[in-house]
PDB file of N, CA and C in Angstrom:
ATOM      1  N   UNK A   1     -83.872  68.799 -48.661  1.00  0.00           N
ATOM      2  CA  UNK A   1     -85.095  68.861 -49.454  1.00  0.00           C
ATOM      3  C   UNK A   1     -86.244  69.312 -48.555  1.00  0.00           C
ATOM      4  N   UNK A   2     -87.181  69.972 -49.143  1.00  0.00           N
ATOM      5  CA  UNK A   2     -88.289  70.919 -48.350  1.00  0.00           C
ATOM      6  C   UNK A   2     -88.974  69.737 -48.282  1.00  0.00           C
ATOM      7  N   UNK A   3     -90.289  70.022 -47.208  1.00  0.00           N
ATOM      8  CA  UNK A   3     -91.165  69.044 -47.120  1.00  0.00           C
ATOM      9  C   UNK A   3     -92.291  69.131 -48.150  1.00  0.00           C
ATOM     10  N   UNK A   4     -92.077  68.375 -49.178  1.00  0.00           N
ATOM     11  CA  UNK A   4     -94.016  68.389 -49.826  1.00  0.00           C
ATOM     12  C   UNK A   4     -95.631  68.859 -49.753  1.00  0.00           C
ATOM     13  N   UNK A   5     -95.670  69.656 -50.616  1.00  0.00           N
ATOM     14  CA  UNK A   5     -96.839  70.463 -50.056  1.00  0.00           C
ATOM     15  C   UNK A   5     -98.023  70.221 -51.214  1.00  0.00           C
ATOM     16  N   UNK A   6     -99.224  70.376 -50.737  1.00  0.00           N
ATOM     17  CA  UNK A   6    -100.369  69.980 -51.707  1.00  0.00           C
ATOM     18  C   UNK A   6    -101.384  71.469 -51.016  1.00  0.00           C
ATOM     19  N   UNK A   7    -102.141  72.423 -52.168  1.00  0.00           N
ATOM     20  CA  UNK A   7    -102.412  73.372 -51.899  1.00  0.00           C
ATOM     21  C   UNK A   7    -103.762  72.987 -51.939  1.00  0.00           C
ATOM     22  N   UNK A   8    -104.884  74.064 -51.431  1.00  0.00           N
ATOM     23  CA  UNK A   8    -106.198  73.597 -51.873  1.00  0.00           C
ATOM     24  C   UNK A   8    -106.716  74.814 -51.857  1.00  0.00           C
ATOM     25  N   UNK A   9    -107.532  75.107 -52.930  1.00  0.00           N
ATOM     26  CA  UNK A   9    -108.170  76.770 -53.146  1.00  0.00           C
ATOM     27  C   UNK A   9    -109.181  76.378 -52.174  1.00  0.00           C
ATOM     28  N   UNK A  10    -109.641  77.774 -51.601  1.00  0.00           N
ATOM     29  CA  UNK A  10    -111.075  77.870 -50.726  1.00  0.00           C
ATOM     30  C   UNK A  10    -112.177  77.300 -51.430  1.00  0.00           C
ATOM     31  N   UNK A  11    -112.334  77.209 -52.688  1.00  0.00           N
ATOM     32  CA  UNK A  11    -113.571  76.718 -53.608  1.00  0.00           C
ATOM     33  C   UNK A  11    -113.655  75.042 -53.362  1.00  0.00           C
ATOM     34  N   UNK A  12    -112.104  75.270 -53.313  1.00  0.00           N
ATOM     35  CA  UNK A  12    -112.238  73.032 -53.606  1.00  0.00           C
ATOM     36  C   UNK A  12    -112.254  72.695 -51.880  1.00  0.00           C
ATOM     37  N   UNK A  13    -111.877  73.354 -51.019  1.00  0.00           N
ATOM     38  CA  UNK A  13    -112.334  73.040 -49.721  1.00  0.00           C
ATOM     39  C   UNK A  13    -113.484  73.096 -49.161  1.00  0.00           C
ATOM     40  N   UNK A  14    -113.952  74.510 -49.620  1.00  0.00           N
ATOM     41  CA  UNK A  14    -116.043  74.284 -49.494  1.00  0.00           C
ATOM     42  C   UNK A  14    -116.623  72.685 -49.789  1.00  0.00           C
ATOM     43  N   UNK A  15    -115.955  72.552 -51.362  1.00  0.00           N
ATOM     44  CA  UNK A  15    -116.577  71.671 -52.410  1.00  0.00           C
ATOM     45  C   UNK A  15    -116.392  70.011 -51.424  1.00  0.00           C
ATOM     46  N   UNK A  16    -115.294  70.170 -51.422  1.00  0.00           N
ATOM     47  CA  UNK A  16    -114.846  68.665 -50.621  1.00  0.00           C
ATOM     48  C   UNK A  16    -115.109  68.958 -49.558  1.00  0.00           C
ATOM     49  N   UNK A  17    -115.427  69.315 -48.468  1.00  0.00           N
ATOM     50  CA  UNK A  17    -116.247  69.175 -46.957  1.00  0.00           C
ATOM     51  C   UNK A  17    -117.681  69.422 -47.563  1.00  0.00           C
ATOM     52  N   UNK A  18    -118.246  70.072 -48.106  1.00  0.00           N
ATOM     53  CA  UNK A  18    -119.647  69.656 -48.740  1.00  0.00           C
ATOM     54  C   UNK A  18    -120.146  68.346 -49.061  1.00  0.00           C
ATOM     55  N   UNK A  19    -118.731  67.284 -50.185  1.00  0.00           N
ATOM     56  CA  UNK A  19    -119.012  66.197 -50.218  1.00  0.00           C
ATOM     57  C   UNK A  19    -119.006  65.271 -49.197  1.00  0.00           C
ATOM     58  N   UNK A  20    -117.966  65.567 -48.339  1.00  0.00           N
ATOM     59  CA  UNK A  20    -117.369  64.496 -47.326  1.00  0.00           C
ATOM     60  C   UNK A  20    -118.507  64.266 -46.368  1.00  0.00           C
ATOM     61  N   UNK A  21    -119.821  65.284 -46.191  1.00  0.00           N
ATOM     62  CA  UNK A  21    -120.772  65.149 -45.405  1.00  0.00           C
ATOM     63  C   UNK A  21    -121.574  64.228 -46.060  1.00  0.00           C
ATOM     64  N   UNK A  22    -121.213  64.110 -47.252  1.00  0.00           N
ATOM     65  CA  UNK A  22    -122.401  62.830 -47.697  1.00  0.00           C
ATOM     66  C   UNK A  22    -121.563  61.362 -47.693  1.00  0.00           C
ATOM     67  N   UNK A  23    -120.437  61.411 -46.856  1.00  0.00           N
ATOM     68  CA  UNK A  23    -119.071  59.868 -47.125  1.00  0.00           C
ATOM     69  C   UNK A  23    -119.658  59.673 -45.844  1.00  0.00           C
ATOM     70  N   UNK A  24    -118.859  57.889 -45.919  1.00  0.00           N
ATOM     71  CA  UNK A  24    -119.230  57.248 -44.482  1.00  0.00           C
ATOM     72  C   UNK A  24    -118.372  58.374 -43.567  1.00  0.00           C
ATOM     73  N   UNK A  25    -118.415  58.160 -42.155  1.00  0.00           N
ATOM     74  CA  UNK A  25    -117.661  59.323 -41.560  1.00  0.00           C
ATOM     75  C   UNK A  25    -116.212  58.338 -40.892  1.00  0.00           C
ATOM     76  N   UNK A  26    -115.041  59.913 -40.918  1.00  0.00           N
ATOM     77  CA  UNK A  26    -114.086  59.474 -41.553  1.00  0.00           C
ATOM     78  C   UNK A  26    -113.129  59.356 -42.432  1.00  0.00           C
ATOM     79  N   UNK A  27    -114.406  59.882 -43.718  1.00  0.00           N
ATOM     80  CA  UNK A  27    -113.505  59.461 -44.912  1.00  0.00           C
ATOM     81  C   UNK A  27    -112.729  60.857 -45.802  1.00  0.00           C
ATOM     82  N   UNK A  28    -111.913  60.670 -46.424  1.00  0.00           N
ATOM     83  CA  UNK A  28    -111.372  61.786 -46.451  1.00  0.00           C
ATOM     84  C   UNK A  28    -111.050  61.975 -48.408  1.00  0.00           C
ATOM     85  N   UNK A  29    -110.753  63.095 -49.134  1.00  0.00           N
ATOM     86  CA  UNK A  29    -110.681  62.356 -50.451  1.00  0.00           C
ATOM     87  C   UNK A  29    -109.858  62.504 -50.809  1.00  0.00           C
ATOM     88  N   UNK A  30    -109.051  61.512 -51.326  1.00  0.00           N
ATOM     89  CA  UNK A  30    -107.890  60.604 -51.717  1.00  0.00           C
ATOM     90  C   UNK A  30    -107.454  61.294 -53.364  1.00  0.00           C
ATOM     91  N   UNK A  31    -106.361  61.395 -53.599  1.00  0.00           N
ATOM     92  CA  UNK A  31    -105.661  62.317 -54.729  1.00  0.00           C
ATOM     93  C   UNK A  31    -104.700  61.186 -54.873  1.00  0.00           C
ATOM     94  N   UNK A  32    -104.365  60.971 -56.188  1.00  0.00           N
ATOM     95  CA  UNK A  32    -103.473  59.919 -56.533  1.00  0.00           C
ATOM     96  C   UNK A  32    -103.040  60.080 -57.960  1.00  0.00           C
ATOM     97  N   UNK A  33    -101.720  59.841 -57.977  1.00  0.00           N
ATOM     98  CA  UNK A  33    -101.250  59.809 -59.718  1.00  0.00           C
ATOM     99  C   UNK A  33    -101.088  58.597 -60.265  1.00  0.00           C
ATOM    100  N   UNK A  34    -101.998  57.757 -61.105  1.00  0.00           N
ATOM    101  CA  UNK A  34    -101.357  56.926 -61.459  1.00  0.00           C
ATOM    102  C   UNK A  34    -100.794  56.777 -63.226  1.00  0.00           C
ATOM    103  N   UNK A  35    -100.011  55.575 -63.406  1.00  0.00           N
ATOM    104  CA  UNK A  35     -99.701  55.728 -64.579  1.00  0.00           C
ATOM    105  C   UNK A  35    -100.883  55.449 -65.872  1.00  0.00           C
ATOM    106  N   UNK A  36    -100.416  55.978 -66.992  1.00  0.00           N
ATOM    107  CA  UNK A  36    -101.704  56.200 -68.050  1.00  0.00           C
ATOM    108  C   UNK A  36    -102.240  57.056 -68.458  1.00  0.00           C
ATOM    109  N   UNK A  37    -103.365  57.365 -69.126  1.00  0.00           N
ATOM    110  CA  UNK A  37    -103.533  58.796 -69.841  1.00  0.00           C
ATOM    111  C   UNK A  37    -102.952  58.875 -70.810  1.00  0.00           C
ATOM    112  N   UNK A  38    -103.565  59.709 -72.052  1.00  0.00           N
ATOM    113  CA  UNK A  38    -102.876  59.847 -73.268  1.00  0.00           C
ATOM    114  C   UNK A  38    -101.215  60.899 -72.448  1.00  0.00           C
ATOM    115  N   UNK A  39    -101.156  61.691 -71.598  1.00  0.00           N
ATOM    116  CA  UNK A  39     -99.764  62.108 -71.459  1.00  0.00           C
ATOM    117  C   UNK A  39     -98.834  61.193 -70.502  1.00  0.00           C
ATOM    118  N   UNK A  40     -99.375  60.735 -70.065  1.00  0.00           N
ATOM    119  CA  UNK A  40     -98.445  58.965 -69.490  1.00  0.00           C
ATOM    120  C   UNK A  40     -98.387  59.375 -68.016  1.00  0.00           C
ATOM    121  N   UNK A  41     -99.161  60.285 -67.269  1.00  0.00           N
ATOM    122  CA  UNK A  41     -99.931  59.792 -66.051  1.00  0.00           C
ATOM    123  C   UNK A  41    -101.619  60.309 -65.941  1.00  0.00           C
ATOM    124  N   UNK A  42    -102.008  60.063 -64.811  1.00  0.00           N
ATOM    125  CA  UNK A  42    -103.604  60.377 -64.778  1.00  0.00           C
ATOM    126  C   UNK A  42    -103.811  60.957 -63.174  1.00  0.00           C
ATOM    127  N   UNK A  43    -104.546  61.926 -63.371  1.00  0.00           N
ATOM    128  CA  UNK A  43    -104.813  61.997 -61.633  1.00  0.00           C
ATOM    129  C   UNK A  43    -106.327  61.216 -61.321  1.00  0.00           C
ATOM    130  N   UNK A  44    -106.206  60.661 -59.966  1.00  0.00           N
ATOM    131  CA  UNK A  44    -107.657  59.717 -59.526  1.00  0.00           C
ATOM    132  C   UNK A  44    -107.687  60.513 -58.161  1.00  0.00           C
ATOM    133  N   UNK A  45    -109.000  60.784 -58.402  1.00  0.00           N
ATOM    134  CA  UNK A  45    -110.067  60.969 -56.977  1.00  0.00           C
ATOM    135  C   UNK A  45    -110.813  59.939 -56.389  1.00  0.00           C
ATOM    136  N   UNK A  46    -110.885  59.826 -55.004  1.00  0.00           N
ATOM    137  CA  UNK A  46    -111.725  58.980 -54.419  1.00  0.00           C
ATOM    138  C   UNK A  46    -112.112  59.677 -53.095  1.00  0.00           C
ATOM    139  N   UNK A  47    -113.094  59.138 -53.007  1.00  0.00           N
ATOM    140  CA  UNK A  47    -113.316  59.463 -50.800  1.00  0.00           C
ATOM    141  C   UNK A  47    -113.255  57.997 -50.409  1.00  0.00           C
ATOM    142  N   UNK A  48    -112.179  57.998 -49.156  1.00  0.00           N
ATOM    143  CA  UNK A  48    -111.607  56.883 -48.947  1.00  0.00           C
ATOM    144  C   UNK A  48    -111.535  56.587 -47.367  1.00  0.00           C
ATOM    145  N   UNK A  49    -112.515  55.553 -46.834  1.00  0.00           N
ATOM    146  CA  UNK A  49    -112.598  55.882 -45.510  1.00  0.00           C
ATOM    147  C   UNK A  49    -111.767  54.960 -44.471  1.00  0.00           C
ATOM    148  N   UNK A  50    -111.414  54.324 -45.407  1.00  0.00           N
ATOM    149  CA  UNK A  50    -109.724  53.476 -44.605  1.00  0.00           C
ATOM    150  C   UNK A  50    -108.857  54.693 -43.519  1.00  0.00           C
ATOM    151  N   UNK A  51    -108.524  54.097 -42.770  1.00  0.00           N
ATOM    152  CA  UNK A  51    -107.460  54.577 -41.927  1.00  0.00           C
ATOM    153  C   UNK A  51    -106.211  54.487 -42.989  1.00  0.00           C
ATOM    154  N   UNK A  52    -105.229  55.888 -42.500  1.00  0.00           N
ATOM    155  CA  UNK A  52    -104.666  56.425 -42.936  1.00  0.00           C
ATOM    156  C   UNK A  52    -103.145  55.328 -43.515  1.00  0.00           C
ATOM    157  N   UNK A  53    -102.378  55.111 -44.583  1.00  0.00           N
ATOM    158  CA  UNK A  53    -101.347  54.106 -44.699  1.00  0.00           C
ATOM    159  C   UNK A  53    -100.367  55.182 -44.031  1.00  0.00           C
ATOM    160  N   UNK A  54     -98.781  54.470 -44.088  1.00  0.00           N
ATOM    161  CA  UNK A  54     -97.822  54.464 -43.224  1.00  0.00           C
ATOM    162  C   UNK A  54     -97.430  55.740 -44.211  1.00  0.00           C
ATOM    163  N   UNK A  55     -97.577  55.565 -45.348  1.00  0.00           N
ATOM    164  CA  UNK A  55     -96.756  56.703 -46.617  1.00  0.00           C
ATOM    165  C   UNK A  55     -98.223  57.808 -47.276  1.00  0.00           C
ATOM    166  N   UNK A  56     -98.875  57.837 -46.475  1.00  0.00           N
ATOM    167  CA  UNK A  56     -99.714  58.823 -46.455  1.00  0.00           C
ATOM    168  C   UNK A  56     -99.579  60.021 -45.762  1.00  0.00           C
ATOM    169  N   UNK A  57     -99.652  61.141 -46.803  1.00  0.00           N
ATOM    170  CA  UNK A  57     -99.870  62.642 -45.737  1.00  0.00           C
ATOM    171  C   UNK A  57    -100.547  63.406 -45.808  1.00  0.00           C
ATOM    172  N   UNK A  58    -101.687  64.059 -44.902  1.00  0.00           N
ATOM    173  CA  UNK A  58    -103.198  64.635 -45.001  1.00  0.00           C
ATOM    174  C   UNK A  58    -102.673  65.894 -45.215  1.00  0.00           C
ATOM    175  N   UNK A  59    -103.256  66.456 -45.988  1.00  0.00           N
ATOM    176  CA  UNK A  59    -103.555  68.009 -46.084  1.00  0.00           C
ATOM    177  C   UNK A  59    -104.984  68.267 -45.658  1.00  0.00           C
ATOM    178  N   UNK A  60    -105.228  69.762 -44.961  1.00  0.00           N
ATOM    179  CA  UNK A  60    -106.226  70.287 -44.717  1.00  0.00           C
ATOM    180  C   UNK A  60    -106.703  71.334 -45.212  1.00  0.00           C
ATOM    181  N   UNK A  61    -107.573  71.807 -44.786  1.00  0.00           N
ATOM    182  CA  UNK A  61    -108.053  73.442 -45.155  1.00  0.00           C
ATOM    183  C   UNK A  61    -109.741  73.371 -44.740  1.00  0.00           C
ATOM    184  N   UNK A  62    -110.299  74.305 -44.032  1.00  0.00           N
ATOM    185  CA  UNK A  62    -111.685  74.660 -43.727  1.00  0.00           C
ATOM    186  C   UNK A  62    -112.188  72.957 -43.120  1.00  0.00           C
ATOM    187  N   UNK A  63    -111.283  72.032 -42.915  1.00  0.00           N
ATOM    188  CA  UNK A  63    -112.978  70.829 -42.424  1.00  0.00           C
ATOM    189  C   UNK A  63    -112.277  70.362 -43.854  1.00  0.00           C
ATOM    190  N   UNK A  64    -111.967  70.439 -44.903  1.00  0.00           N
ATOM    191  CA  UNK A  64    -111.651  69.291 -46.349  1.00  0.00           C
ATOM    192  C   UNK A  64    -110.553  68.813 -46.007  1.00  0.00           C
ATOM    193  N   UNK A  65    -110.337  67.314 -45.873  1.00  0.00           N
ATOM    194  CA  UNK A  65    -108.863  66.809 -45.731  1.00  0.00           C
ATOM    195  C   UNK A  65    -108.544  65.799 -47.027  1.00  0.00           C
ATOM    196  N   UNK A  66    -107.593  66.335 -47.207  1.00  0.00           N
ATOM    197  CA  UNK A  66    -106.874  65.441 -48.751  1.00  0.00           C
ATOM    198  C   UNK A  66    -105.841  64.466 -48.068  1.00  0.00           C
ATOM    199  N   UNK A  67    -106.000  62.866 -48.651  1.00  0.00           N
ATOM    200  CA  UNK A  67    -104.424  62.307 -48.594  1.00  0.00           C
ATOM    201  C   UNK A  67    -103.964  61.802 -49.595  1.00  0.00           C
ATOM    202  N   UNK A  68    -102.322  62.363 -49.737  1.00  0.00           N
ATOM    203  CA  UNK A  68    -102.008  61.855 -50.708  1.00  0.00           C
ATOM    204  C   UNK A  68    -100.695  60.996 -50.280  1.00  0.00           C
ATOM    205  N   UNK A  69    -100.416  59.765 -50.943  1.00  0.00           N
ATOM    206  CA  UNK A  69     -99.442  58.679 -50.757  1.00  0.00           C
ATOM    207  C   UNK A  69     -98.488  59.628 -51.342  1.00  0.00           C
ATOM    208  N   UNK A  70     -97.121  59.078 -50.471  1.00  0.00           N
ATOM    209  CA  UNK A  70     -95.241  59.531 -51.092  1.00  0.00           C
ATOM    210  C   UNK A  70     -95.434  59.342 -51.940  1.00  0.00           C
ATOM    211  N   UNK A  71     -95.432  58.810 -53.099  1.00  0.00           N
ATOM    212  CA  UNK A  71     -94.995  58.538 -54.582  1.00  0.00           C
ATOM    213  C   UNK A  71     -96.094  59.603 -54.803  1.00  0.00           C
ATOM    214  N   UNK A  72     -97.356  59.505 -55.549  1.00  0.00           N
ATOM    215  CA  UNK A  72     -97.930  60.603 -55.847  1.00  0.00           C
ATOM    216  C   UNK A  72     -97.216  61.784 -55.494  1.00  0.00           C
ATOM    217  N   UNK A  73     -97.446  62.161 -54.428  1.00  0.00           N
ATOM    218  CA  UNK A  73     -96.998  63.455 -53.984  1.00  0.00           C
ATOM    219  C   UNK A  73     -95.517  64.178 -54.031  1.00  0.00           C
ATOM    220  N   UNK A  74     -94.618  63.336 -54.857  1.00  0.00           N
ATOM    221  CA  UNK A  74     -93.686  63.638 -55.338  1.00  0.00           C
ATOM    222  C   UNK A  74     -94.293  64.282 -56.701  1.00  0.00           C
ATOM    223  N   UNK A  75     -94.963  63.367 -57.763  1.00  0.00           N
ATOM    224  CA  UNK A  75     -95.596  64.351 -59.055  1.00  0.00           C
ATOM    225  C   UNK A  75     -96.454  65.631 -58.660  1.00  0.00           C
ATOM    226  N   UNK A  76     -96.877  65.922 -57.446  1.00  0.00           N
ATOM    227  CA  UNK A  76     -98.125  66.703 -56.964  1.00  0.00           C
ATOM    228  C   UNK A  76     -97.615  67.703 -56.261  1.00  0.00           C
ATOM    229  N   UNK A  77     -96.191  67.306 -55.903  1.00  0.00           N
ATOM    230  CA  UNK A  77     -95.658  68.782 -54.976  1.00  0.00           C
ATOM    231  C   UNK A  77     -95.579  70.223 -55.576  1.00  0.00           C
ATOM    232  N   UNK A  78     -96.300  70.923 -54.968  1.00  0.00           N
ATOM    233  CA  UNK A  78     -96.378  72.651 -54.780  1.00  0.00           C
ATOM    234  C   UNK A  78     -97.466  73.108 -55.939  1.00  0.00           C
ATOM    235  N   UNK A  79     -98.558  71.734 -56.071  1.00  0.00           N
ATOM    236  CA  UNK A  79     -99.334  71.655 -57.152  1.00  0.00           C
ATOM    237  C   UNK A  79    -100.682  72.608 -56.247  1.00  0.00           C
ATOM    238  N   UNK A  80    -102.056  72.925 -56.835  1.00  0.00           N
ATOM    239  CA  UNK A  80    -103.234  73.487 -56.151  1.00  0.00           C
ATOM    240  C   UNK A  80    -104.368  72.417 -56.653  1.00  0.00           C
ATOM    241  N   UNK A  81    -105.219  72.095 -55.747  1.00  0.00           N
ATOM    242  CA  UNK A  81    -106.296  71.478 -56.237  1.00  0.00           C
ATOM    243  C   UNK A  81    -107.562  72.626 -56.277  1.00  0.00           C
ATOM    244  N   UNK A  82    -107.985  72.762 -57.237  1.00  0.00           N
ATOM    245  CA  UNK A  82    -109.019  74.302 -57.535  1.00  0.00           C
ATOM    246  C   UNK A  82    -110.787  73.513 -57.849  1.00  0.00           C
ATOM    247  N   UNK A  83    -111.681  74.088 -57.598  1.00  0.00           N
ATOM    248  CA  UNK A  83    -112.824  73.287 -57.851  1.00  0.00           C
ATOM    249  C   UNK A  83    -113.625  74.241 -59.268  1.00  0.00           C
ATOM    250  N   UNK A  84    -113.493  74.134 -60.235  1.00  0.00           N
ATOM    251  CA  UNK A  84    -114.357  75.407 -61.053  1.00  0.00           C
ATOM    252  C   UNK A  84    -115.273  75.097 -61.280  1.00  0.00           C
ATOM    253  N   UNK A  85    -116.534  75.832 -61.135  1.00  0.00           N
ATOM    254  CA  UNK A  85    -117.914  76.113 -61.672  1.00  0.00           C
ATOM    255  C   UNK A  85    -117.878  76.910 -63.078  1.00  0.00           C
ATOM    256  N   UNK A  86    -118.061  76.356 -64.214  1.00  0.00           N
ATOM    257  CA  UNK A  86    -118.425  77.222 -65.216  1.00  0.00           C
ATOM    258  C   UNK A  86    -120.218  77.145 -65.778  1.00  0.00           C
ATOM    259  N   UNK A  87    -120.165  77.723 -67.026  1.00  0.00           N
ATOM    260  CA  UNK A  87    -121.582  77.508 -67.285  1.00  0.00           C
ATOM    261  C   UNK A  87    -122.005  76.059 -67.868  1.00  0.00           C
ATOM    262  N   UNK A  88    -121.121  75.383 -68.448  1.00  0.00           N
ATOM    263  CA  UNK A  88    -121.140  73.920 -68.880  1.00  0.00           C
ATOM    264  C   UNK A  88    -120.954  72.964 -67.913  1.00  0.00           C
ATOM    265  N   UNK A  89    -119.970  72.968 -66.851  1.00  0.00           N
ATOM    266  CA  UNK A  89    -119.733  72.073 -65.946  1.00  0.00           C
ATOM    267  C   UNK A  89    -118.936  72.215 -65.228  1.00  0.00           C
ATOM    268  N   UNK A  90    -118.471  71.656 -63.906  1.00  0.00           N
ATOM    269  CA  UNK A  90    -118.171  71.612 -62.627  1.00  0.00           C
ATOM    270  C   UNK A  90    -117.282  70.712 -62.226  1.00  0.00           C
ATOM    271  N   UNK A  91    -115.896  70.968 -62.169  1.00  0.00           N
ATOM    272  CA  UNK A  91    -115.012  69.895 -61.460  1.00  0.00           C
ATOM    273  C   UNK A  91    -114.288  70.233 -60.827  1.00  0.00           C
ATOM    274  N   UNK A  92    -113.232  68.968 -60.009  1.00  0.00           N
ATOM    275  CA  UNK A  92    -111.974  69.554 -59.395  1.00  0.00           C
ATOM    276  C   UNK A  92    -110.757  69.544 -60.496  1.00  0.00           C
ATOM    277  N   UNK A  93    -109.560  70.271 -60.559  1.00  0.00           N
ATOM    278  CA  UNK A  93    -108.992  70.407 -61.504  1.00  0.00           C
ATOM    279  C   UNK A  93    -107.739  71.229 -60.722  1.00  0.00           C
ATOM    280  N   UNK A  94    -106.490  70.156 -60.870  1.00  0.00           N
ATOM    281  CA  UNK A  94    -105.230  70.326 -60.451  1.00  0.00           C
ATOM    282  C   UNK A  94    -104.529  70.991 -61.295  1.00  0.00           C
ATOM    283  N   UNK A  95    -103.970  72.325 -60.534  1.00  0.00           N
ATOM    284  CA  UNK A  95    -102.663  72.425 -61.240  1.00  0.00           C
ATOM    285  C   UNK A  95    -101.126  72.361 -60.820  1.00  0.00           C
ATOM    286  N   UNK A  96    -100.951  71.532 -61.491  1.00  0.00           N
ATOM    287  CA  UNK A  96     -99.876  70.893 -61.321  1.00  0.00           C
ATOM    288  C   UNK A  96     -98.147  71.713 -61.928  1.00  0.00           C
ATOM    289  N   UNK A  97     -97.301  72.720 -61.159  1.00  0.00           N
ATOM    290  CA  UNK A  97     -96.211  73.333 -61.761  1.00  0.00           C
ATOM    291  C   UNK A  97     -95.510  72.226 -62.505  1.00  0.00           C
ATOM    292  N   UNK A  98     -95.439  70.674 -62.265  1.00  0.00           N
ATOM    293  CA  UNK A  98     -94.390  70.154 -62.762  1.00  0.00           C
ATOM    294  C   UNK A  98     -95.154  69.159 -63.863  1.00  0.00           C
ATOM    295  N   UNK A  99     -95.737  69.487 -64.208  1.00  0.00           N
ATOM    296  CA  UNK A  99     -96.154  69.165 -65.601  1.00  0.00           C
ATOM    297  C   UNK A  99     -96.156  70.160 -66.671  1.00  0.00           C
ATOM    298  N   UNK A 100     -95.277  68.836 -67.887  1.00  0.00           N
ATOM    299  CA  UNK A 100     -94.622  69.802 -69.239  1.00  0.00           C
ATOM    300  C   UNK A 100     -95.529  69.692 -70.166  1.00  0.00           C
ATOM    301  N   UNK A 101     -96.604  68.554 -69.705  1.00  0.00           N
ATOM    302  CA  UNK A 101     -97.665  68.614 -71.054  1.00  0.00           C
ATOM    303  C   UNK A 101     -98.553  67.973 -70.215  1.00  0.00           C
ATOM    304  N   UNK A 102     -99.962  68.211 -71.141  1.00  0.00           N
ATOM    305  CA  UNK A 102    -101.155  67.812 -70.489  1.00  0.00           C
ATOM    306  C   UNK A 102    -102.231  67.343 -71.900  1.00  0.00           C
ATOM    307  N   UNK A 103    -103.159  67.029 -71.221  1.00  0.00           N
ATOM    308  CA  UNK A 103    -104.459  66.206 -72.605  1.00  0.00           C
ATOM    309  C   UNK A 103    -105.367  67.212 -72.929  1.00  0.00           C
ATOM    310  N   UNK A 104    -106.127  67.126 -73.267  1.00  0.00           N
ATOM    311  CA  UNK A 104    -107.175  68.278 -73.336  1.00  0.00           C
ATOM    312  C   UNK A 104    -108.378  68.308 -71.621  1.00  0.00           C
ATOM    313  N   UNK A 105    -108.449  67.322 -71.661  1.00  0.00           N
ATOM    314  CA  UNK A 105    -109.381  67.267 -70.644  1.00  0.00           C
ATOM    315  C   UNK A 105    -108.901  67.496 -69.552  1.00  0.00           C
ATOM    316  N   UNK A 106    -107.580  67.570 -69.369  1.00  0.00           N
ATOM    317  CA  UNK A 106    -106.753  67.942 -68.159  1.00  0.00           C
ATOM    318  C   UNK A 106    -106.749  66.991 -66.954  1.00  0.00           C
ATOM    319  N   UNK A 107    -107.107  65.838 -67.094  1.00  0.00           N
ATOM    320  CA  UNK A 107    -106.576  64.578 -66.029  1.00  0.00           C
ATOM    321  C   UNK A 107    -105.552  63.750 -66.461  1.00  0.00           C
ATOM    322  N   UNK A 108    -104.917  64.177 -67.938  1.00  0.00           N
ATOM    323  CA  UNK A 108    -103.746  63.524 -67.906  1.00  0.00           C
ATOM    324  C   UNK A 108    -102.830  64.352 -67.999  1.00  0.00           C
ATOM    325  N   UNK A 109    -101.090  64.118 -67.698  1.00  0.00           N
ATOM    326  CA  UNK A 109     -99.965  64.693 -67.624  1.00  0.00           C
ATOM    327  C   UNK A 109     -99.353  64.186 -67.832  1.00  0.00           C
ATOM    328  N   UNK A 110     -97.847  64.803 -68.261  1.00  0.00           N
ATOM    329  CA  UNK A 110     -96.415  64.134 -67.932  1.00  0.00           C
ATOM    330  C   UNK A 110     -95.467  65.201 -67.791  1.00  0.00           C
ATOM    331  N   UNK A 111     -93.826  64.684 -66.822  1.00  0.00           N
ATOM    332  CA  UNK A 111     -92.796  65.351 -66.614  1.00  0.00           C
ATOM    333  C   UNK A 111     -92.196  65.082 -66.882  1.00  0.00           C
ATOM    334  N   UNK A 112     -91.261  65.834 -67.281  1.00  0.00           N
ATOM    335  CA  UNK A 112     -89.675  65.914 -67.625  1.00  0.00           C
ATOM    336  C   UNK A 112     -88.729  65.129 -67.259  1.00  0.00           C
TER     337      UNK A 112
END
């Protein structure tokens, strides 16, 4: 089995080292799947300035570091975290290959 990978567009790496300058220092932002959501999981963001757990693995890009725990990152593998600016509003917004359905608002999912 390949090793697990979590992608990050140049937009959401600007975006998250932009934020991380306003976190205690340290802190890094945290990607997590948990269960719930109208499609029966949810993705959660945090900036999280704990030292790193044993089943944690950082991704980088430009100065933005993501960690995401083993379990998550089994639902999250070979997924992109993208940051979009439109004319209404502004978020981060995963896409995820191994999700078969999603909500409208796009923080919930489920797989197969």
């Amino acid at each position: 089995m390949s090793t697990p990978i979590l992608h990050i567009s140049d937009s959401a790496a600007t975006r998250i080292a932009h934020l991380l300058g306003t976190e205690p220092e340290g802190s890094k932002l945290r990607v997590s799947v948990l269960g719930g959501g109208c499609s029966g999981f949810q993705y959660h963001f945090e900036f999280d300035p704990k030292p790193l757990a044993e089943d944690d693995k950082i991704f980088e890009k430009s100065g933005a570091q993501v960690v995401v725990d083993d379990t998550s990152l089994e639902l999250l593998n070979e997924s992109m975290i993208d940051y979009i600016e439109t004319l209404g509003a502004a978020a981060f917004e995963i896409k995820n290959p191994q999700a078969t359905a999603s909500c409208g608002c796009g923080n919930s999912f489920s797989v197969a």
